[in-house]
C-alpha atoms as a PDB file:
ATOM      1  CA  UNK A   1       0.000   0.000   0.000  1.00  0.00           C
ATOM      2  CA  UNK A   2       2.795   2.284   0.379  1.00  0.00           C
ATOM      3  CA  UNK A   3       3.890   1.953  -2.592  1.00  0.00           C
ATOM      4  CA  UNK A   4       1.299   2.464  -5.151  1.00  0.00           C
ATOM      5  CA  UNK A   5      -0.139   5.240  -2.448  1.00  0.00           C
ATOM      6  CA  UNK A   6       3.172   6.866  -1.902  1.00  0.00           C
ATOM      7  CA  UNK A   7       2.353   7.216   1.967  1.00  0.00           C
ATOM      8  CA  UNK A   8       4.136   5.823   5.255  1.00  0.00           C
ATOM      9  CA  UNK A   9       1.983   4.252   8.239  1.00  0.00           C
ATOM     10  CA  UNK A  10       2.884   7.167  10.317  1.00  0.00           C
ATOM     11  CA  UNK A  11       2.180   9.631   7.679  1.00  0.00           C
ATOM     12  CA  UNK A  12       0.534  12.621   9.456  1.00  0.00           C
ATOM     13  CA  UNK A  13      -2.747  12.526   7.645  1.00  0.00           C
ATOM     14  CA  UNK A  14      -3.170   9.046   9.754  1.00  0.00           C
ATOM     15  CA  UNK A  15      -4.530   9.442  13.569  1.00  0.00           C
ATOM     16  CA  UNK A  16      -5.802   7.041  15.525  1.00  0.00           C
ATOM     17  CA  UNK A  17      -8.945   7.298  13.562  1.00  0.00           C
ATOM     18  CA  UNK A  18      -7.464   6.597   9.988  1.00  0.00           C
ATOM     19  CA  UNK A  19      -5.019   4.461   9.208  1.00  0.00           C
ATOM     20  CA  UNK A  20      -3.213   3.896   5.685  1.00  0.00           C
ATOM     21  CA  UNK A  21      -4.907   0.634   5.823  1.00  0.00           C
ATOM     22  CA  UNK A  22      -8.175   2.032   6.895  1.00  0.00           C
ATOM     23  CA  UNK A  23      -8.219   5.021   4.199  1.00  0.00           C
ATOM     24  CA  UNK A  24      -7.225   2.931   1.352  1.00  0.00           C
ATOM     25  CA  UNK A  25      -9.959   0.233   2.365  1.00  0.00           C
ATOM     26  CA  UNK A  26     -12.239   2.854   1.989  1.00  0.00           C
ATOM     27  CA  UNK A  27     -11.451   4.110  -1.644  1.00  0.00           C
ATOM     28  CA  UNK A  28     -12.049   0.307  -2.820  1.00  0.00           C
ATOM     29  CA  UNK A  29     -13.593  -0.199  -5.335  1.00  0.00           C
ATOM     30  CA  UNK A  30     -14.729   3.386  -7.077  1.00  0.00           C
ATOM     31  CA  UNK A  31     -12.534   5.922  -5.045  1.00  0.00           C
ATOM     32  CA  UNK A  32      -8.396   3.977  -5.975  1.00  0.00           C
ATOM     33  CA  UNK A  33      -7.939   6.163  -7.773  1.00  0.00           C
ATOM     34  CA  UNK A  34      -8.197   8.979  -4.954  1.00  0.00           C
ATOM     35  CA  UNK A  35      -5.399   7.195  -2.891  1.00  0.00           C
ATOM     36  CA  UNK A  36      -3.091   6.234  -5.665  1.00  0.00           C
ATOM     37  CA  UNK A  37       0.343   8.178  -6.244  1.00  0.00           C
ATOM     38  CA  UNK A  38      -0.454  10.596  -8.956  1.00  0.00           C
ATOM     39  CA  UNK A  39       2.923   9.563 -10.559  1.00  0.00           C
ATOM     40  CA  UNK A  40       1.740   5.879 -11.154  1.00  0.00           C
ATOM     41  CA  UNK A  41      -1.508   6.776 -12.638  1.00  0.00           C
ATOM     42  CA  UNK A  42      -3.176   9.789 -14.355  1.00  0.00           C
ATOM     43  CA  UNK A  43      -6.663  10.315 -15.937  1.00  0.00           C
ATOM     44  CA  UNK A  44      -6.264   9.797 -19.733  1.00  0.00           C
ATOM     45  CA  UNK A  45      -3.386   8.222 -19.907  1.00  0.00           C
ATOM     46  CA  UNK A  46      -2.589   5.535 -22.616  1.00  0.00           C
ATOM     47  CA  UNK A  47      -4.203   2.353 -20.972  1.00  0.00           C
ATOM     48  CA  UNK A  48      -5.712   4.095 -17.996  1.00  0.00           C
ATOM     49  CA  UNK A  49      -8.739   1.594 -17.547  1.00  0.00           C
ATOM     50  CA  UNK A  50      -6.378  -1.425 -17.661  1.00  0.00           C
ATOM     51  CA  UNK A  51      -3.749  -0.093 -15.442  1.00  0.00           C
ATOM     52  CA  UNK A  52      -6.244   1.178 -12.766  1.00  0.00           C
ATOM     53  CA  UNK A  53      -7.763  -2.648 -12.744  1.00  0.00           C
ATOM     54  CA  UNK A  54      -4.361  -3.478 -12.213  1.00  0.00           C
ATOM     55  CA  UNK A  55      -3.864  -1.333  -9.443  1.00  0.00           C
ATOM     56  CA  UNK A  56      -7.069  -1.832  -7.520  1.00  0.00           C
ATOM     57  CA  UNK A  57      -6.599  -5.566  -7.883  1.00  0.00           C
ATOM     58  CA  UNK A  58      -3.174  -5.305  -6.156  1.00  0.00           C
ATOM     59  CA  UNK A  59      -5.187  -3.105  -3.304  1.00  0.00           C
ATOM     60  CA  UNK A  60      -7.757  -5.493  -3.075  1.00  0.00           C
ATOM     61  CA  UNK A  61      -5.164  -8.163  -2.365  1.00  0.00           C
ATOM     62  CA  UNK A  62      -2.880  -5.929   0.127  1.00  0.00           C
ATOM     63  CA  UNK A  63      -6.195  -6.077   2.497  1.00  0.00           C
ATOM     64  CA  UNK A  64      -6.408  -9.690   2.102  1.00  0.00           C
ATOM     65  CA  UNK A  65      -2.666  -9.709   3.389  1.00  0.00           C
ATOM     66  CA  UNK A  66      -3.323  -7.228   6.401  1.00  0.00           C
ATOM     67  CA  UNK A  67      -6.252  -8.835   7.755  1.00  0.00           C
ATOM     68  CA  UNK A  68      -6.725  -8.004  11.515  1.00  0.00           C
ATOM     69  CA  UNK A  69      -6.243 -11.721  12.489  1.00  0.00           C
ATOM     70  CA  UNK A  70      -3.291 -13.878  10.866  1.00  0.00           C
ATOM     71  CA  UNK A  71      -5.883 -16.823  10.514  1.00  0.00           C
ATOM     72  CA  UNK A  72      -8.096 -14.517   8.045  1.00  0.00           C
ATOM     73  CA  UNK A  73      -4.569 -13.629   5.782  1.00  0.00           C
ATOM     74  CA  UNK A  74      -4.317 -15.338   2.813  1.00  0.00           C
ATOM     75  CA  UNK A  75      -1.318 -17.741   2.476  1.00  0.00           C
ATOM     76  CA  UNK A  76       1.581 -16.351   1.063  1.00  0.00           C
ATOM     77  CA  UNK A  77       1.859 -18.777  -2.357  1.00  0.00           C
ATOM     78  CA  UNK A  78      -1.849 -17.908  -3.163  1.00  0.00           C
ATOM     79  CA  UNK A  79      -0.726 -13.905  -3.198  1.00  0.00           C
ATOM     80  CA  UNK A  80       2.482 -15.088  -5.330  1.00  0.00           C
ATOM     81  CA  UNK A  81       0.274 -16.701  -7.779  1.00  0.00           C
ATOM     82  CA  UNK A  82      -2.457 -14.053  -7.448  1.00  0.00           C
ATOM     83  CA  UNK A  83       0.539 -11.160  -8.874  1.00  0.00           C
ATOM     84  CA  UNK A  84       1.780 -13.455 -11.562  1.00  0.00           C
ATOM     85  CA  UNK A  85      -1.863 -13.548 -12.620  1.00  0.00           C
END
């Protein structure tokens, strides 16, 4: 999430309130676009649709991997084959 959102955990937009985690979970599906780095994607772009499916895809599957409890995470080799999908 901190990469494709180009923000830190402790970024000072985040309180107790709203967490990276919490704000990107948010945006999913319709808003991404809102919490992606500006530099990764633009409106109109060559491939824009295709590249934001891509994106919100890998978002979808960063909350799979930060799931409050470690029994609700998805295993590791099903996120491995999930990217080279």
């Amino acid at each position: 999430m901190e990469t494709f959102t180009r923000k830190n955990p402790t970024d000072e937009m985040f309180t107790e309130e709203m967490s990276l985690k919490c704000w990107v979970k948010q945006s999913l599906p319709h808003s991404v676009i809102e919490v992606v780095d500006a530099n990764l994607l633009k409106r109109g772009e060559e491939h824009f649709n295709s590249k934001l499916d891509c994106i919100l895809s890998i978002m979808k599957l960063a909350m799979h991997c930060t799931a409050a409890s470690p029994e609700e995470r998805i295993n590791i080799r099903h996120v491995v084959t999930t990217l080279e999908n």
